[in-house]
Protein backbone atom coordinates (compact mmCIF):
# COMPACT_ATOMS: atom_id res chain seq x y z
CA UNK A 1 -57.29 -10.19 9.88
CA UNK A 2 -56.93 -10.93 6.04
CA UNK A 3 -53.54 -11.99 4.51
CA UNK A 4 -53.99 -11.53 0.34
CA UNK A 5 -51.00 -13.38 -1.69
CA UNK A 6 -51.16 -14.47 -5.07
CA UNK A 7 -53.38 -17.47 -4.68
CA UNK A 8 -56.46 -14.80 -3.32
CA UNK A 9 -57.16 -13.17 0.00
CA UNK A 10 -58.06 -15.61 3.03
CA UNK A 11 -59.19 -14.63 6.38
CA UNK A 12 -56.86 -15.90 9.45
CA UNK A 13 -56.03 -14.77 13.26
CA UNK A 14 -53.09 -12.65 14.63
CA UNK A 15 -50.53 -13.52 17.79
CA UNK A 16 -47.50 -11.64 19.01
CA UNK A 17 -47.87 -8.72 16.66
CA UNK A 18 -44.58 -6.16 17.04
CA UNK A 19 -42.90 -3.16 15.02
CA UNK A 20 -41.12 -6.27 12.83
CA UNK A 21 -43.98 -8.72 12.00
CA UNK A 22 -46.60 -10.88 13.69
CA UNK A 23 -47.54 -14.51 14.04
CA UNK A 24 -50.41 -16.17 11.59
CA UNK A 25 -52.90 -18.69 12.80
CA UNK A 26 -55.56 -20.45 10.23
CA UNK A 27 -54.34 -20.79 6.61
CA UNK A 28 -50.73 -20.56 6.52
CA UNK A 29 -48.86 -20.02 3.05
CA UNK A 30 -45.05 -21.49 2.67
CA UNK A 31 -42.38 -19.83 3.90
CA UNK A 32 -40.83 -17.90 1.35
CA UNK A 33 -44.45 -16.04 0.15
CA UNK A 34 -45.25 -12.38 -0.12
CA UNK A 35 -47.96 -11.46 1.67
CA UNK A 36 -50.55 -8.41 2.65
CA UNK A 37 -51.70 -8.46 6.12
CA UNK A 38 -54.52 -6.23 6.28
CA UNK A 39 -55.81 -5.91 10.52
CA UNK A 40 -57.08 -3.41 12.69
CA UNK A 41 -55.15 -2.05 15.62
CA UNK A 42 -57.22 -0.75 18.49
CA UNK A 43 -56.78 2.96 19.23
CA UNK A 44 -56.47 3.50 15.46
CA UNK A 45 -59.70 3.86 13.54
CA UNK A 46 -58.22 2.53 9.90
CA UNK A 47 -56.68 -1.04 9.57
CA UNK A 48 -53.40 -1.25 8.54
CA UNK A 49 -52.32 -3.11 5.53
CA UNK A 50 -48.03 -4.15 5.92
CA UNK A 51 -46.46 -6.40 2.96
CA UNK A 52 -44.86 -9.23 4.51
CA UNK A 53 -42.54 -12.57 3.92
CA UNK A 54 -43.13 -15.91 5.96
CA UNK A 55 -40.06 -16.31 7.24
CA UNK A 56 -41.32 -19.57 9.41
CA UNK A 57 -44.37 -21.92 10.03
CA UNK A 58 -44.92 -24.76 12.58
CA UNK A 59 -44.20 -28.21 11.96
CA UNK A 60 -48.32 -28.44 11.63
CA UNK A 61 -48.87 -25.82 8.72
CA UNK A 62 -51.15 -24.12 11.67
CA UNK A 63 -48.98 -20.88 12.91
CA UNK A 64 -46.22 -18.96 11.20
CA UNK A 65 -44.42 -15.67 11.72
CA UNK A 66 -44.64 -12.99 9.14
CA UNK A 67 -42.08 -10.74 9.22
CA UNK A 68 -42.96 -7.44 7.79
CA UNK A 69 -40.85 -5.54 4.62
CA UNK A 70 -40.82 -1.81 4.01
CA UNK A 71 -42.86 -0.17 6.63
CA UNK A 72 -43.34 3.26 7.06
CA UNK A 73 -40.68 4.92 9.91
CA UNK A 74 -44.27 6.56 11.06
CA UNK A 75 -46.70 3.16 11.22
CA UNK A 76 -43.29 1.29 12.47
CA UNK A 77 -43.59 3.83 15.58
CA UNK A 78 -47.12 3.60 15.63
CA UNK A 79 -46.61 -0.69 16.09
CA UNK A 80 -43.90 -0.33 18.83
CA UNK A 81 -46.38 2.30 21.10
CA UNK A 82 -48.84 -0.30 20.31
CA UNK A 83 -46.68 -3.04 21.49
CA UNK A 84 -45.24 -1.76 24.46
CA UNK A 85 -48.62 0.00 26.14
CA UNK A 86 -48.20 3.10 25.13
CA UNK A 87 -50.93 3.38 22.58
CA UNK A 88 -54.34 3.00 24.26
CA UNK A 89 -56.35 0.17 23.33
């Protein structure tokens, strides 16, 4: 995945993606930015790109959760069928 916030775009890994937000690993910002998560979602041949806020990191600076700001009703359903299997991968 690529996150891009105001200090440039940086390349970083993905855990426990759902319909509200996802978990960072790699370069985390603070808690507090605004990011653009741009990753791909198998079953879906474009890769979606959600604005985001940190809303934690790890005690480490290694993991964080992103929680994800104005998505589409459409993509947001599109996320959950992902999440919960229904959405072939």
């Amino acid at each position: 995945m690529e996150i891009a916030s105001a200090h440039g775009r940086v390349r970083g890994s993905t855990f426990d993606v759902s319909a509200d937000g996802l978990g960072l690993k790699g370069v985390v910002p603070q808690v507090g930015a605004s990011l653009l998560a741009e990753f791909p979602l198998p079953g879906i041949g474009l890769p979606l790109e959600l604005a985001g806020q940190v809303v934690w990191s790890d005690a480490s600076g290694s993991r964080a959760g992103l929680l994800f700001e104005d998505v589409d009703p459409g993509l947001r359903e599109i996320l959950a069928s992902y999440v919960s299997g229904r959405l072939a991968s």
